[in-house]
Protein backbone atom coordinates (compact mmCIF):
# COMPACT_ATOMS: atom_id res chain seq x y z
CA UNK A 1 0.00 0.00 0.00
CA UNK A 2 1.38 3.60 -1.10
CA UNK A 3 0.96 6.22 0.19
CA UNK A 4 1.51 9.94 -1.40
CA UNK A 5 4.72 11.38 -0.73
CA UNK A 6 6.31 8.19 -0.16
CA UNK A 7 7.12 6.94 -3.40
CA UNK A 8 11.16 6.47 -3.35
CA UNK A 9 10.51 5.10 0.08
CA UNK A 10 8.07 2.90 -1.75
CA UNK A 11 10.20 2.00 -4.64
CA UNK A 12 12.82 1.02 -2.17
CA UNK A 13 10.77 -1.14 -0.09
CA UNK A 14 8.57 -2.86 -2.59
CA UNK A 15 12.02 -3.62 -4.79
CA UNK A 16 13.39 -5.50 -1.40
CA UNK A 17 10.00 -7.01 -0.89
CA UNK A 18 10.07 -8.47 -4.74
CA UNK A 19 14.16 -9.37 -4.65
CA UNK A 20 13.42 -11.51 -1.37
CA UNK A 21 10.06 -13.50 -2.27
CA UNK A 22 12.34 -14.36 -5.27
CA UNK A 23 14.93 -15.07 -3.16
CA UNK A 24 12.63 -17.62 -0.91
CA UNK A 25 11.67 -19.43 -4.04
CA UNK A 26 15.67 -20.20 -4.89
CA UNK A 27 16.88 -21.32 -1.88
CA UNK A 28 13.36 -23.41 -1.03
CA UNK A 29 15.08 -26.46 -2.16
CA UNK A 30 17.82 -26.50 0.46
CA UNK A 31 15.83 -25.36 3.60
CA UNK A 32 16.41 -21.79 4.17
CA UNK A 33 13.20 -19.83 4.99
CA UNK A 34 12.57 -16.18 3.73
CA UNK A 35 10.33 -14.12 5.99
CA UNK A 36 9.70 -10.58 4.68
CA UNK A 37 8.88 -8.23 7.55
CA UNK A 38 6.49 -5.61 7.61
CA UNK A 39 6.66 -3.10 10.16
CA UNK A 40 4.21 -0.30 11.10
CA UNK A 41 5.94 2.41 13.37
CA UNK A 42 8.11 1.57 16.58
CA UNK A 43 8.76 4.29 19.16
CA UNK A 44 12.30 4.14 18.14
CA UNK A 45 13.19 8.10 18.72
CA UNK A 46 11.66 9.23 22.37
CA UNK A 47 9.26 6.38 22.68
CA UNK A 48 7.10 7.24 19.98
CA UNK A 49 6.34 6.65 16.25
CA UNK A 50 9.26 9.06 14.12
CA UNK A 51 7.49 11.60 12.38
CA UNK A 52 7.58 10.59 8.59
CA UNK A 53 7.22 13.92 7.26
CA UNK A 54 9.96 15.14 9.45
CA UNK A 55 12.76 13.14 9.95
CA UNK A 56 15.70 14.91 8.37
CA UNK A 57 16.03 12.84 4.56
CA UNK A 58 13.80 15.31 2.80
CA UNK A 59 13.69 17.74 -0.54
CA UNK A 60 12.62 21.32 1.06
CA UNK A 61 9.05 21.31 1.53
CA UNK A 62 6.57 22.60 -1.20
CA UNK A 63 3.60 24.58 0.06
CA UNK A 64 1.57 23.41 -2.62
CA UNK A 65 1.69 19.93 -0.52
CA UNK A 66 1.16 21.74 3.02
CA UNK A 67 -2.34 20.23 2.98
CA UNK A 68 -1.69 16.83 2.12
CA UNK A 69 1.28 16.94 4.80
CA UNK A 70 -1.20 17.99 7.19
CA UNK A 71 -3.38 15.11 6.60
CA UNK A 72 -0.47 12.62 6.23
CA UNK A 73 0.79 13.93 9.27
CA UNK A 74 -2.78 13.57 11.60
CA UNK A 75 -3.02 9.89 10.28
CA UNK A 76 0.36 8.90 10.75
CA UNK A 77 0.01 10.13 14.69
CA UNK A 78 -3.16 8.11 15.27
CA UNK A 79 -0.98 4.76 14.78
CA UNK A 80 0.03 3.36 17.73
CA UNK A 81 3.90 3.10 18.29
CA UNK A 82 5.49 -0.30 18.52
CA UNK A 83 7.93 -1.79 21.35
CA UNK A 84 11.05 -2.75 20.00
CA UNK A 85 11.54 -5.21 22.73
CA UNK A 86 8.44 -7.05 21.46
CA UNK A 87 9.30 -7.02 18.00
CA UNK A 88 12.78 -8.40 18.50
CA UNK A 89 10.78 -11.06 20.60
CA UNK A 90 8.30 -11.62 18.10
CA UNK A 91 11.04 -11.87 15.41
CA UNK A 92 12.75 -14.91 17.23
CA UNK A 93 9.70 -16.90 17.32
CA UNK A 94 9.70 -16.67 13.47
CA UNK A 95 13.19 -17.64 13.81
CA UNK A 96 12.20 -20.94 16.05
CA UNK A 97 9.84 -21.46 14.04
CA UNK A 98 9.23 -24.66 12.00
CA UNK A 99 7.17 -23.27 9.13
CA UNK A 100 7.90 -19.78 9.22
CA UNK A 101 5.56 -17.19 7.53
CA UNK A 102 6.41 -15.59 3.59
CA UNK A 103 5.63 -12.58 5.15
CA UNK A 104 4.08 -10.77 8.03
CA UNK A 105 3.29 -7.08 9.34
CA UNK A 106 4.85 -6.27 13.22
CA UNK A 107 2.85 -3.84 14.71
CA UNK A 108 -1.05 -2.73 14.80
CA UNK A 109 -2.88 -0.47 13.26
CA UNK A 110 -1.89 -1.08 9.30
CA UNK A 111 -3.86 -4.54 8.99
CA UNK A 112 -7.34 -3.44 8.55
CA UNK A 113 -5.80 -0.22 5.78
CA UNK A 114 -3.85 -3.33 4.02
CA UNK A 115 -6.89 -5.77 3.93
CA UNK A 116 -8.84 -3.12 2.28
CA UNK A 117 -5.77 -2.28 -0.05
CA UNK A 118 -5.96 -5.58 -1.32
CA UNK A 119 -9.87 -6.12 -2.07
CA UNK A 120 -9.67 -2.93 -3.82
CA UNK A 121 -7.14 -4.46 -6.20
CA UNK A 122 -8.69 -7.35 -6.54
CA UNK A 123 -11.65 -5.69 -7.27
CA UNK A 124 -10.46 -3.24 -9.65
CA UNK A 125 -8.61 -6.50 -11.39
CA UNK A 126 -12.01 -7.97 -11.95
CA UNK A 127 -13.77 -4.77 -13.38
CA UNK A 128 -11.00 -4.63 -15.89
CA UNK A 129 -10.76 -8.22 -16.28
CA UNK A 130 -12.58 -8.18 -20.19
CA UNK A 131 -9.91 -5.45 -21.07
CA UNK A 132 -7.08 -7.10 -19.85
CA UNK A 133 -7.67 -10.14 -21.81
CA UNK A 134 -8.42 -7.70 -24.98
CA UNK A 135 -5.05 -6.57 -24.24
CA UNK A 136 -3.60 -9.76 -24.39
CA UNK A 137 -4.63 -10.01 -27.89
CA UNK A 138 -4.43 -13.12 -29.60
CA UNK A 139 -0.98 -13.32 -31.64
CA UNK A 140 -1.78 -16.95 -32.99
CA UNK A 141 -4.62 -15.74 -34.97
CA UNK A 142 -3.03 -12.48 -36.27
CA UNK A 143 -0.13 -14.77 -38.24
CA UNK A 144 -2.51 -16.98 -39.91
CA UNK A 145 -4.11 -14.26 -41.48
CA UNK A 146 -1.33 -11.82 -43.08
């Protein structure tokens, strides 16, 4: 799930997301497990969440995104803030674990925004279904007929 203003941050994250489930598929055959984790915020700086819009790695801010920031900003507060003590915790038992997940999100807050990421897409994937084949074409027939 993207969200606006993010999108090198997204890039990064969904290239390392792709490389390792790739990854878990080559070195199934000699027992070594992938898990891809996906955190929400952890009260890493001061015991809270970092502040995303804030945090030091940014282009000078445009005022023609002040609004959006603000918004950004107001949602990204109402997550809760993770333990890092439980996440390492949480982490091991993957670790120990016999048949460890592909992937799996640490934290709260992000499931419910990801579940609904995800029926939209597979929503909009069936309303454009009939197009998508169309755009397949069909290359066997176009030969036959010069």
């Amino acid at each position: 799930m993207a969200v606006p203003l993010g999108g090198a941050y997204h890039a990064s994250k969904w290239a390392l997301e792709g490389l390792n489930e790739a990854l878990a598929g080559e070195v199934a055959d000699f027992g070594v497990k992938v898990t891809i984790i996906e955190p929400g915020g952890f009260a890493t700086r001061n015991g809270k969440n970092p502040d995303p819009l804030a945090n030091g790695h940014m282009a000078p801010m445009n005022p023609a995104y002040d609004g959006l920031r603000r918004r950004l900003g107001a949602a990204a507060g109402k997550q809760p803030a993770g333990d890092p003590a439980a996440a390492a915790r949480a982490l091991l038992k993957i670790v120990d674990s016999e048949d460890p997940p592909l992937r799996v999100l640490f934290g709260q807050g992000f499931h419910p925004m990801i579940e609904q990421a995800y029926a939209d897409r597979l929503k909009t994937w069936a309303d454009w279904q009939d197009l998508s084949a169309e755009a397949h074409g069909d290359l066997g027939q176009r030969h036959q007929n010069p």
